[in-house]
PDB file of N, CA and C in Angstrom:
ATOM      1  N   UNK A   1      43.487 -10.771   1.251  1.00  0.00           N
ATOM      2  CA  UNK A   1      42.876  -9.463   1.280  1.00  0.00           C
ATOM      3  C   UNK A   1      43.631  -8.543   0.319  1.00  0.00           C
ATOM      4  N   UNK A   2      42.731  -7.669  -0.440  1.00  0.00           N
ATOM      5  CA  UNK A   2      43.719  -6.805  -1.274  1.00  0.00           C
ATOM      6  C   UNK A   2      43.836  -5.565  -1.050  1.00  0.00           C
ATOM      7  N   UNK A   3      44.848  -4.852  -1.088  1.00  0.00           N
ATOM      8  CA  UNK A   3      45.389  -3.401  -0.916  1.00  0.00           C
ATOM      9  C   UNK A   3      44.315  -2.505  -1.557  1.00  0.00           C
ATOM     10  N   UNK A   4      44.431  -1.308  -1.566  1.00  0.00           N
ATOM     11  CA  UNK A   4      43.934   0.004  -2.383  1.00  0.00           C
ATOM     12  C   UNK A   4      44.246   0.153  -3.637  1.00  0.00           C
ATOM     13  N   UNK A   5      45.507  -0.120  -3.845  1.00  0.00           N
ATOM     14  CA  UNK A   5      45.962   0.203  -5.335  1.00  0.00           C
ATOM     15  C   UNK A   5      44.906  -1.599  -5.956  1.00  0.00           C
ATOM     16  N   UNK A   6      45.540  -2.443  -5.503  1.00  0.00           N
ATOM     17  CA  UNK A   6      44.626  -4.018  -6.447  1.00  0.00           C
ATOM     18  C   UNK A   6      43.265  -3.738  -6.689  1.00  0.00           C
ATOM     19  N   UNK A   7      42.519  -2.856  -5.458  1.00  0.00           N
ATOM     20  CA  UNK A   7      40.518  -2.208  -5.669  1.00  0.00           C
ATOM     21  C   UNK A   7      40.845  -1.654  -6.771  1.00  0.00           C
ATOM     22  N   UNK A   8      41.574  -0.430  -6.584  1.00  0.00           N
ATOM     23  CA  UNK A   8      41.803   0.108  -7.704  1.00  0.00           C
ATOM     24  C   UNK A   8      41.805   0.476  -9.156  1.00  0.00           C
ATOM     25  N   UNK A   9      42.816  -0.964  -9.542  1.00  0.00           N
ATOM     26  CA  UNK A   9      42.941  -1.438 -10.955  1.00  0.00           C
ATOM     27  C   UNK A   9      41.507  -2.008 -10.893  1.00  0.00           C
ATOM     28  N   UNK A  10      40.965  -3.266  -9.900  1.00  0.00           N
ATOM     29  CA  UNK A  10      39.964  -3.967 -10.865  1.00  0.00           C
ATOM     30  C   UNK A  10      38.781  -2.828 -10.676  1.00  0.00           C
ATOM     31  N   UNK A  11      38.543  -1.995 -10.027  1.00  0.00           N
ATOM     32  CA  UNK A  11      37.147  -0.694 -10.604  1.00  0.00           C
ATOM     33  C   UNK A  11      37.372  -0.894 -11.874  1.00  0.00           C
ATOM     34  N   UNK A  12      39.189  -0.559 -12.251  1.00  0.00           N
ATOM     35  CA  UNK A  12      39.363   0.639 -13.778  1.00  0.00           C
ATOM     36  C   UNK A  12      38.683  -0.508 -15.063  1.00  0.00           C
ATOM     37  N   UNK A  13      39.690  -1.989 -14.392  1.00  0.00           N
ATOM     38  CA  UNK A  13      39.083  -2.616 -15.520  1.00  0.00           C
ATOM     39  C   UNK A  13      37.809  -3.674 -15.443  1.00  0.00           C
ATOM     40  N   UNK A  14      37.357  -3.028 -14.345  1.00  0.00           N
ATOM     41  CA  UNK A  14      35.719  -3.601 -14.514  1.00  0.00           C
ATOM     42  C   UNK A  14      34.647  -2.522 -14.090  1.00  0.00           C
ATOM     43  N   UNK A  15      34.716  -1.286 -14.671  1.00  0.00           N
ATOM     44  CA  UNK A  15      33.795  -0.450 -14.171  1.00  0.00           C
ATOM     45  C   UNK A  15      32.467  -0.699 -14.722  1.00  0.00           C
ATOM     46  N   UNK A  16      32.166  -0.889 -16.109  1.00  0.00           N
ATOM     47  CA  UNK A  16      31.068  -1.316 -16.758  1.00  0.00           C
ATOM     48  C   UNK A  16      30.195  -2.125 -15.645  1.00  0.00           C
ATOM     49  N   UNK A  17      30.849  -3.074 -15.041  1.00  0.00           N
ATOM     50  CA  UNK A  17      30.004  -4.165 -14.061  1.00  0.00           C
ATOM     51  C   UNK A  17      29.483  -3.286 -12.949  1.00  0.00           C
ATOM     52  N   UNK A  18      30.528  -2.450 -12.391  1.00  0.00           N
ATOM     53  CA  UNK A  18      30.407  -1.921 -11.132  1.00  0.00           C
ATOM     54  C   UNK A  18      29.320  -0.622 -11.455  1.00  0.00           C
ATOM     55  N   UNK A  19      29.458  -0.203 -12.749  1.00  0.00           N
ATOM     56  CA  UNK A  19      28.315   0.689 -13.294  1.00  0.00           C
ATOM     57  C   UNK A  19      27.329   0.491 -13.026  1.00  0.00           C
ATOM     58  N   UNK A  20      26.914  -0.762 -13.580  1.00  0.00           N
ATOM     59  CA  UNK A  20      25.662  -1.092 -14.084  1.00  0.00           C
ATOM     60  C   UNK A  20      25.056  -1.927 -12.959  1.00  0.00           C
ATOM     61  N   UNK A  21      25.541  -2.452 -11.841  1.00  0.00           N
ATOM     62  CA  UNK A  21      24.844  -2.933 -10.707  1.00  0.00           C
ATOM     63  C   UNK A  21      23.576  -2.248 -10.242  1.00  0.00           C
ATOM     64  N   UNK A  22      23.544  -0.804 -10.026  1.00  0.00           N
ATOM     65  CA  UNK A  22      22.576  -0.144  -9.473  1.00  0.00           C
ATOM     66  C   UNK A  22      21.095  -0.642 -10.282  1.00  0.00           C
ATOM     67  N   UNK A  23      21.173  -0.458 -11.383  1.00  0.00           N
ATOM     68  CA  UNK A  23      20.352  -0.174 -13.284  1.00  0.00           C
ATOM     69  C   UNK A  23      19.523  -1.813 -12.873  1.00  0.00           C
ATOM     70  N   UNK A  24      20.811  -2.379 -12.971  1.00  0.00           N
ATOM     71  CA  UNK A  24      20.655  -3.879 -12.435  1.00  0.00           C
ATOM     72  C   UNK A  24      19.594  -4.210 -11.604  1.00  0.00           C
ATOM     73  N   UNK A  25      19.752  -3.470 -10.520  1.00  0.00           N
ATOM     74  CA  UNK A  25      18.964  -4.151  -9.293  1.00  0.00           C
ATOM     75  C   UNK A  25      17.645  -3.167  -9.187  1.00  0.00           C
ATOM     76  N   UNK A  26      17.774  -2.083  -9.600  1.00  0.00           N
ATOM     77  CA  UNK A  26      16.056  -0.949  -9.735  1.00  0.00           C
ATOM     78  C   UNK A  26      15.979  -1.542 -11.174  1.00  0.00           C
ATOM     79  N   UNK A  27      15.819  -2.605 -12.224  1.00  0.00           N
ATOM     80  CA  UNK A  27      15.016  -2.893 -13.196  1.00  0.00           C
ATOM     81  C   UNK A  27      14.706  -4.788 -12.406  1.00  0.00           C
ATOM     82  N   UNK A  28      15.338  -5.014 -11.485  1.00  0.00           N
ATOM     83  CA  UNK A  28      14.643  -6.205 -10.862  1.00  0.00           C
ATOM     84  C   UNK A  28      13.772  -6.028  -9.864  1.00  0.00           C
ATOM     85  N   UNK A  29      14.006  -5.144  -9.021  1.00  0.00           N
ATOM     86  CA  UNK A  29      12.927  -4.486  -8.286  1.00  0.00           C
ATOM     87  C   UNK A  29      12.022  -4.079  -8.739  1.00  0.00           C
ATOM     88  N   UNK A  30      11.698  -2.742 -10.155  1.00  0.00           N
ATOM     89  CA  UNK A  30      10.467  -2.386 -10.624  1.00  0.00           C
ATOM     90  C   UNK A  30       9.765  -3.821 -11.050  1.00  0.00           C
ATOM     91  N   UNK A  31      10.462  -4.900 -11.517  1.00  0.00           N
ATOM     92  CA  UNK A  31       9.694  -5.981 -12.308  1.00  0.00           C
ATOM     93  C   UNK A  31       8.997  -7.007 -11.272  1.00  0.00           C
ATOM     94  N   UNK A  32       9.564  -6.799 -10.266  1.00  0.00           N
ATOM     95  CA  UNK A  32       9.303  -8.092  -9.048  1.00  0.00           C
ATOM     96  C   UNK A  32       7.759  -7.581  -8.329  1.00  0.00           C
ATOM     97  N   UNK A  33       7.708  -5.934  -8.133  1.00  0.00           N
ATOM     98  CA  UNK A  33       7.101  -5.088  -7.939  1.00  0.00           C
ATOM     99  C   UNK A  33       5.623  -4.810  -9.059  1.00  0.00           C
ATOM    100  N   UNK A  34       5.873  -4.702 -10.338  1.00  0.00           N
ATOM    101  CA  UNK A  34       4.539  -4.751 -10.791  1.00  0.00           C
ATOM    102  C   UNK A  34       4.276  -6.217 -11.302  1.00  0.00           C
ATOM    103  N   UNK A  35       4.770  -7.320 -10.916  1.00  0.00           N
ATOM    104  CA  UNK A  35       4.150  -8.834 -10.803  1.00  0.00           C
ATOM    105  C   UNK A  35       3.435  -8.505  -9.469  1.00  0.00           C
ATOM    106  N   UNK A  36       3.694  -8.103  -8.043  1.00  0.00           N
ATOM    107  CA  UNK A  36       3.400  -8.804  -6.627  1.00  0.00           C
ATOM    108  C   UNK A  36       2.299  -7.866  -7.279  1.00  0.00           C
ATOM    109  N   UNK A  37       2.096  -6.754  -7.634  1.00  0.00           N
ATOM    110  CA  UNK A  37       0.478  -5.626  -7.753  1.00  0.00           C
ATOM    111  C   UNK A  37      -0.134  -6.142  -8.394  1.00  0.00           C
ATOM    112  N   UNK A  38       0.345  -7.137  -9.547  1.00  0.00           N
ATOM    113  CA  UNK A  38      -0.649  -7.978 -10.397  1.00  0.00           C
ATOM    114  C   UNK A  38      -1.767  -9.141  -9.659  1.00  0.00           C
ATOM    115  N   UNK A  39      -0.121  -9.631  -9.291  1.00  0.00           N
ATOM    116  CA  UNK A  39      -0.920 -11.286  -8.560  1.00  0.00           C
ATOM    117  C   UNK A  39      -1.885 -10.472  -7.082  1.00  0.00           C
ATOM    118  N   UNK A  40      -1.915  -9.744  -6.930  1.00  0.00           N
ATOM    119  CA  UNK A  40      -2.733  -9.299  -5.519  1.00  0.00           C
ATOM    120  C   UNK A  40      -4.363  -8.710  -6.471  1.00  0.00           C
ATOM    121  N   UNK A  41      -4.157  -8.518  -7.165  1.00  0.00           N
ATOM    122  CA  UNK A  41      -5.798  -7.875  -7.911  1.00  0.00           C
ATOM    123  C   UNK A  41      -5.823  -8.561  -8.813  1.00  0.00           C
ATOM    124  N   UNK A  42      -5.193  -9.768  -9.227  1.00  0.00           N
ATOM    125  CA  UNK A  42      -6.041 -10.488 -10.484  1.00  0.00           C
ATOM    126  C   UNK A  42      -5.211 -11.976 -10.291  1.00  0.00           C
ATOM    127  N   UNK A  43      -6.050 -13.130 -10.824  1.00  0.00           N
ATOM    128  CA  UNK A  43      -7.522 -12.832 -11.305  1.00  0.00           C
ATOM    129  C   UNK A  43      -8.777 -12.531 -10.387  1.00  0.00           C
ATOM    130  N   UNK A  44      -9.383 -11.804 -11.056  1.00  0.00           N
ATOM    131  CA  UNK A  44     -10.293 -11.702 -10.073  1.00  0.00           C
ATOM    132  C   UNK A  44     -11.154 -13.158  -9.757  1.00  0.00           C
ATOM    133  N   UNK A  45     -11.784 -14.066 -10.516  1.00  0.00           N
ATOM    134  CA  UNK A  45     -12.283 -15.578 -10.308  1.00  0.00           C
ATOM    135  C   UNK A  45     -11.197 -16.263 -10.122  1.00  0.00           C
ATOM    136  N   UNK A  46     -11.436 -17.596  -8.676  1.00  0.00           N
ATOM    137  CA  UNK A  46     -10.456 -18.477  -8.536  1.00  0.00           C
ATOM    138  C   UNK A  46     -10.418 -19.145 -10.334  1.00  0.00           C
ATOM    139  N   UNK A  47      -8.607 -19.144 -10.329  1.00  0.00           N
ATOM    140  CA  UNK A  47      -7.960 -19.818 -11.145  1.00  0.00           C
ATOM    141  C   UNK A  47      -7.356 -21.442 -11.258  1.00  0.00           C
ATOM    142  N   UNK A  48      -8.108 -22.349 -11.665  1.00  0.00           N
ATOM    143  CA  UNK A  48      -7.259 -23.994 -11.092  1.00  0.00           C
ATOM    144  C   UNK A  48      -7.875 -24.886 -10.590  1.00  0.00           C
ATOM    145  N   UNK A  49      -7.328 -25.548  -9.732  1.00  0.00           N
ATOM    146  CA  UNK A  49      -8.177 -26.691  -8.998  1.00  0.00           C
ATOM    147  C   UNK A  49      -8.727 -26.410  -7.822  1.00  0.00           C
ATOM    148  N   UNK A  50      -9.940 -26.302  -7.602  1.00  0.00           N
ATOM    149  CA  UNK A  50     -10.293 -25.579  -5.823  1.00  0.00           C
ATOM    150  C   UNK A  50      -9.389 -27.330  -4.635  1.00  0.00           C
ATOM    151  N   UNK A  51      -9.093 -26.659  -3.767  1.00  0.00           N
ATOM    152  CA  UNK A  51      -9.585 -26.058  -3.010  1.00  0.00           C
ATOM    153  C   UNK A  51      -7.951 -25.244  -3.025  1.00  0.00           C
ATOM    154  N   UNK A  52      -6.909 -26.338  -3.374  1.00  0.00           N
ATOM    155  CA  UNK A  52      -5.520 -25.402  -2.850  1.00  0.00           C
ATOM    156  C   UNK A  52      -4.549 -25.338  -3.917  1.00  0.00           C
ATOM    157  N   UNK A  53      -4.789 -25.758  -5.460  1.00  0.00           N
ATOM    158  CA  UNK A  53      -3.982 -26.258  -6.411  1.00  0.00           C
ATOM    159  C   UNK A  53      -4.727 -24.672  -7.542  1.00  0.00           C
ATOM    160  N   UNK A  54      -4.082 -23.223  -7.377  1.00  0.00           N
ATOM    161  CA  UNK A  54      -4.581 -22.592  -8.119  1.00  0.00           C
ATOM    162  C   UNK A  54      -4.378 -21.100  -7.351  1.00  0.00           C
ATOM    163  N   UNK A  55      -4.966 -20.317  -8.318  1.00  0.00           N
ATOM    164  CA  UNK A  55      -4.613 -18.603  -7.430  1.00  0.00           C
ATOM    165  C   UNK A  55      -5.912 -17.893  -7.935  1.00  0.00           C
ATOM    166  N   UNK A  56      -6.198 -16.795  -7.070  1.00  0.00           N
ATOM    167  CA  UNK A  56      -7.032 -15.898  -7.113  1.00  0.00           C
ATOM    168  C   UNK A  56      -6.109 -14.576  -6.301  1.00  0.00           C
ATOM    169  N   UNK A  57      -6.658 -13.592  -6.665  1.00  0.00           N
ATOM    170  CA  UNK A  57      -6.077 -12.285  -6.411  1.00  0.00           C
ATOM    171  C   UNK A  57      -6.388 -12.005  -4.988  1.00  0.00           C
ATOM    172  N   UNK A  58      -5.463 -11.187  -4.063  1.00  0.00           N
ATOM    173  CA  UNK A  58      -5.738 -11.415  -2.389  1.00  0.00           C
ATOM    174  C   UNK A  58      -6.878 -10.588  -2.049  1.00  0.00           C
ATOM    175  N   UNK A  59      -6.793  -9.525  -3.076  1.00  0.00           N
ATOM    176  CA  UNK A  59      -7.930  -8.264  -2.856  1.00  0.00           C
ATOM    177  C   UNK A  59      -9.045  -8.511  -3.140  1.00  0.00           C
ATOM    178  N   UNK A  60      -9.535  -9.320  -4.550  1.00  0.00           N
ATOM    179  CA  UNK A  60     -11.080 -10.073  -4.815  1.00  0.00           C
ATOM    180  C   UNK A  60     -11.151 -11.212  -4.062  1.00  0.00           C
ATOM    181  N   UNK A  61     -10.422 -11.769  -3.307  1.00  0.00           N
ATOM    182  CA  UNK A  61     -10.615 -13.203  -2.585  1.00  0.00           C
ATOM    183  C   UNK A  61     -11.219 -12.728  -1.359  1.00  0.00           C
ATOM    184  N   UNK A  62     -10.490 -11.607  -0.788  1.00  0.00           N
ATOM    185  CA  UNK A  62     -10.771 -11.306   0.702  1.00  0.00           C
ATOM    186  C   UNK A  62     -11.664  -9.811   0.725  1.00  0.00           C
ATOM    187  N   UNK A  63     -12.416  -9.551  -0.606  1.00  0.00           N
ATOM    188  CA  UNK A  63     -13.144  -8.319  -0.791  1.00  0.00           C
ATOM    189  C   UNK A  63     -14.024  -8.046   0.644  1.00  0.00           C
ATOM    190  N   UNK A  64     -14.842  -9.093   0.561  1.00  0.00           N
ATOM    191  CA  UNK A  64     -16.188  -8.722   1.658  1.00  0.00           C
ATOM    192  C   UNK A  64     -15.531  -8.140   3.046  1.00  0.00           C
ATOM    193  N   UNK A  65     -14.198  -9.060   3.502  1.00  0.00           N
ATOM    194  CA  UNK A  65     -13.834  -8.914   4.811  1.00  0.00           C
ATOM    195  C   UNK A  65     -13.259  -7.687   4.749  1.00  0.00           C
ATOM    196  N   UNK A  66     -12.611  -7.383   3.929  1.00  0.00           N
ATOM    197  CA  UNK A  66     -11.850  -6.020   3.985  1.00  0.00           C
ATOM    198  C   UNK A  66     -12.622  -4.523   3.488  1.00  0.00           C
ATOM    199  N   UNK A  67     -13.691  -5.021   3.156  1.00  0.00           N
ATOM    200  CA  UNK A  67     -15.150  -4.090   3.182  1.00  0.00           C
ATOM    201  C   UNK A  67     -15.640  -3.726   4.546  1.00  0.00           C
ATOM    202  N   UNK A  68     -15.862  -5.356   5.487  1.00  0.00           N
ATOM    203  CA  UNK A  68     -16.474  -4.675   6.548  1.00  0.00           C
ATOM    204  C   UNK A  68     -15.637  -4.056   7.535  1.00  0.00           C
ATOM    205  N   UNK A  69     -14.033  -4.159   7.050  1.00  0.00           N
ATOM    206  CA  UNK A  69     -13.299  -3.771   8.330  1.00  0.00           C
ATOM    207  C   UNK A  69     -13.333  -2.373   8.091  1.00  0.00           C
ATOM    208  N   UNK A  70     -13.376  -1.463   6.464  1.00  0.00           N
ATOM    209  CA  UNK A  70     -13.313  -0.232   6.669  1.00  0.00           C
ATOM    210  C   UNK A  70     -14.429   0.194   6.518  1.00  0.00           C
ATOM    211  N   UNK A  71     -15.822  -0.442   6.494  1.00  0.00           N
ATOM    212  CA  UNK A  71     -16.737  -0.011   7.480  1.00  0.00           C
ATOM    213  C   UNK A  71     -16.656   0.506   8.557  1.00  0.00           C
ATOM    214  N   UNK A  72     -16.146  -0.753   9.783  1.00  0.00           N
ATOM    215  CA  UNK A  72     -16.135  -0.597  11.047  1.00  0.00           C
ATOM    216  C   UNK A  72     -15.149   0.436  11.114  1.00  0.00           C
ATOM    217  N   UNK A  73     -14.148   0.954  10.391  1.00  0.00           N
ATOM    218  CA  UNK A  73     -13.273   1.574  10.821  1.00  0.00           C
ATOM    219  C   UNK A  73     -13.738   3.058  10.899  1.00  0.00           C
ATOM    220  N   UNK A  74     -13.938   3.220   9.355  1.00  0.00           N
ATOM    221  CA  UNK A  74     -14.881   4.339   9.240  1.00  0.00           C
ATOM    222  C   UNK A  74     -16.116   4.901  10.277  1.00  0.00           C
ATOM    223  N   UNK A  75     -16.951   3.899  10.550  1.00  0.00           N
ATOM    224  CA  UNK A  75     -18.109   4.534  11.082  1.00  0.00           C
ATOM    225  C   UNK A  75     -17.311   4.661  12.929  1.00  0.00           C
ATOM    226  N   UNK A  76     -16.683   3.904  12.980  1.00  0.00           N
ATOM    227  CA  UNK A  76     -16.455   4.078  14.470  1.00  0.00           C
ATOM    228  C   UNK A  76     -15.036   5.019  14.788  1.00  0.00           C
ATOM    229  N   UNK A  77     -14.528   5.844  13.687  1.00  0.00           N
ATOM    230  CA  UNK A  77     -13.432   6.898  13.965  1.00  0.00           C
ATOM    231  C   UNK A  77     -14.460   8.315  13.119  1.00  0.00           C
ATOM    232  N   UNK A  78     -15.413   8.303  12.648  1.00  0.00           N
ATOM    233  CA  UNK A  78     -16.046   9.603  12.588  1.00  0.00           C
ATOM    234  C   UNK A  78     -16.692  10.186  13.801  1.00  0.00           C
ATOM    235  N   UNK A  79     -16.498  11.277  14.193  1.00  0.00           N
ATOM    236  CA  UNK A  79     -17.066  11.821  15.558  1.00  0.00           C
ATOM    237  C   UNK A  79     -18.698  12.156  15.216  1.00  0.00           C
ATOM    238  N   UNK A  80     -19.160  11.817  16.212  1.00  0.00           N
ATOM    239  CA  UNK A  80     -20.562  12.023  15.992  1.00  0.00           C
ATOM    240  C   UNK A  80     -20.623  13.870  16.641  1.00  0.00           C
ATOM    241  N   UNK A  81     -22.387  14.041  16.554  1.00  0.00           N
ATOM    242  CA  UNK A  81     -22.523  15.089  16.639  1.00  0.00           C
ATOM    243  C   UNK A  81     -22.831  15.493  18.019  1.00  0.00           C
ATOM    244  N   UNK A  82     -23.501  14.253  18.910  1.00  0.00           N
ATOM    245  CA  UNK A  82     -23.281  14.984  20.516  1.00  0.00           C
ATOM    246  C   UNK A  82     -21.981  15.219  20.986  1.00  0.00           C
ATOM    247  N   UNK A  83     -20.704  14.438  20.478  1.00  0.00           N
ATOM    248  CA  UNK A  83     -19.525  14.722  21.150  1.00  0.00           C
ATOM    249  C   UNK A  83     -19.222  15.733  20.930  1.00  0.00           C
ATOM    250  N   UNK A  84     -19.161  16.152  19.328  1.00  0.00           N
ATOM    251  CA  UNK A  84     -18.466  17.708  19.190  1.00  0.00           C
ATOM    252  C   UNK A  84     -18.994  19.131  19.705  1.00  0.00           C
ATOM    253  N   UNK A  85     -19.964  18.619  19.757  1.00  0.00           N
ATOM    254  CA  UNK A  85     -21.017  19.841  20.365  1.00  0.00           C
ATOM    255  C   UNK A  85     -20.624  20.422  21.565  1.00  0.00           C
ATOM    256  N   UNK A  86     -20.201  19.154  22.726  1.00  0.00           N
ATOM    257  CA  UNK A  86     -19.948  19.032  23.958  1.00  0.00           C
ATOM    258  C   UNK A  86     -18.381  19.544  23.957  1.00  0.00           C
ATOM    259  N   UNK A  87     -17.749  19.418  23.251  1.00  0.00           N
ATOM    260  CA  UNK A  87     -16.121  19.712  22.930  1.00  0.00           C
ATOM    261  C   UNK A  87     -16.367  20.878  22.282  1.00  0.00           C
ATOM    262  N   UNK A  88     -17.120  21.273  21.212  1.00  0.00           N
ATOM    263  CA  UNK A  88     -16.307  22.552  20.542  1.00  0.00           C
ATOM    264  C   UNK A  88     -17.281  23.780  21.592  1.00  0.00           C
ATOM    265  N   UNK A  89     -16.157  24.853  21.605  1.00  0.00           N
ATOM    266  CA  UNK A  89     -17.144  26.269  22.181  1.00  0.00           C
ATOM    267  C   UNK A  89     -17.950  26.677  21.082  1.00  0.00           C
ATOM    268  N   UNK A  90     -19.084  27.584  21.591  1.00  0.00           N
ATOM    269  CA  UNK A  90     -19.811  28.051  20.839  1.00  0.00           C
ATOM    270  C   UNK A  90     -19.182  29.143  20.043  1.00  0.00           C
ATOM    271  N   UNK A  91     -20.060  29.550  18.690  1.00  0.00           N
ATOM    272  CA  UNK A  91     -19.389  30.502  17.770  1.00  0.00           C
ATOM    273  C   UNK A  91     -20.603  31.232  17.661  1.00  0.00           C
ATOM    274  N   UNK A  92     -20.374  32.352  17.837  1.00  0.00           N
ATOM    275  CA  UNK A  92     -21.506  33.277  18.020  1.00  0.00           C
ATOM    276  C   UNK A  92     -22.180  33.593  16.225  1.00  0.00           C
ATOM    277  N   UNK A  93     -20.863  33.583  15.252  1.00  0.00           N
ATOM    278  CA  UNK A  93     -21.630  33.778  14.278  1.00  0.00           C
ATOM    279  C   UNK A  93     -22.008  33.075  13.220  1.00  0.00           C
ATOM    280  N   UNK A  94     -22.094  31.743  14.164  1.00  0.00           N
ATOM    281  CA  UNK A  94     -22.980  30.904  13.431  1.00  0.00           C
ATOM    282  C   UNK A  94     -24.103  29.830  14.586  1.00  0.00           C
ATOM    283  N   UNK A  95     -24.166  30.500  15.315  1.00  0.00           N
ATOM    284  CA  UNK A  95     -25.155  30.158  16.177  1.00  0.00           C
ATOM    285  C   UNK A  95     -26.820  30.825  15.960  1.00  0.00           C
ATOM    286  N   UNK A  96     -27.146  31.195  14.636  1.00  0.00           N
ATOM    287  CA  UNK A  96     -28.409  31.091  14.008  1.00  0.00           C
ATOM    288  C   UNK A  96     -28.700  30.103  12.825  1.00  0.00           C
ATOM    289  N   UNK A  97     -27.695  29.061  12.616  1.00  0.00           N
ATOM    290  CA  UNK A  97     -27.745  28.025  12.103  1.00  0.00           C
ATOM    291  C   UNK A  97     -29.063  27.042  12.595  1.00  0.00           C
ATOM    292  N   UNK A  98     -29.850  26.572  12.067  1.00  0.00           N
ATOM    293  CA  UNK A  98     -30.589  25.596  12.803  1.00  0.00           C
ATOM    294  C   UNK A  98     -29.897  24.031  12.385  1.00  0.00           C
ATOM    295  N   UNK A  99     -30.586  22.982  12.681  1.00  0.00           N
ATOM    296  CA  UNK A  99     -30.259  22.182  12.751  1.00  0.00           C
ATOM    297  C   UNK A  99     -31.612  21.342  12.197  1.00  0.00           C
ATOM    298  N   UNK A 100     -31.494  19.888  11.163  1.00  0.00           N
ATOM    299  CA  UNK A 100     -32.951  19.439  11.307  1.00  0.00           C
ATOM    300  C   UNK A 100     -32.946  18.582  11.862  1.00  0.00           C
ATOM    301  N   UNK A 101     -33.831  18.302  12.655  1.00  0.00           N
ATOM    302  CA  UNK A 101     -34.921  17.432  13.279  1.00  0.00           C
ATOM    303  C   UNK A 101     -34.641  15.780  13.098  1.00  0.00           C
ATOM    304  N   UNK A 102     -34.523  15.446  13.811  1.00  0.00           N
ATOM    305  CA  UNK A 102     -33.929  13.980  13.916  1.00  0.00           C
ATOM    306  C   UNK A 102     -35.283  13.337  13.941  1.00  0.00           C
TER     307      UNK A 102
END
């Protein structure tokens, strides 16, 4: 194990290394990072041998399903119009609003 003064010296005569670690590791991260955003949206057509020897992008592979989920998500977290009606109080100055006809 080494003392304070032995850390010391090797910072002084290796600071360049100890510098540049940070630089180091946020230019392997940004790069690792816009590959995984690549390979997830492209290619958009399977690439290779079907059925398991090849790649396609996760977002055009699994488009339809992840369409109907924010469908379902959407239509079933918008409040409809008998609930709010029943929840909000009336506002007097806009209660000559009509409404059309269903």
């Amino acid at each position: 194990m080494q003392n304070l003064e032995q850390i010391i010296v090797d910072v002084q005569q290796n600071w360049v290394i100890y510098a540049s670690m940070p630089f180091v590791a946020a230019a392997i991260g940004f790069v690792t990072k816009i590959i995984a955003i690549h390979m997830m949206f492209e290619p958009i057509e399977f690439v290779g041998k079907k059925p398991w020897f090849g790649w396609q992008g996760i977002v055009p592979r699994n488009a339809a399903r992840m369409a109907g989920i924010a469908v379902d998500t959407l239509s079933n977290g918008c409040p409809r119009r008998s609930n709010t009606s029943k929840a909000t109080p009336p506002m007097p100055w806009i209660s000559s609003t009509t409404y059309p006809k269903k």
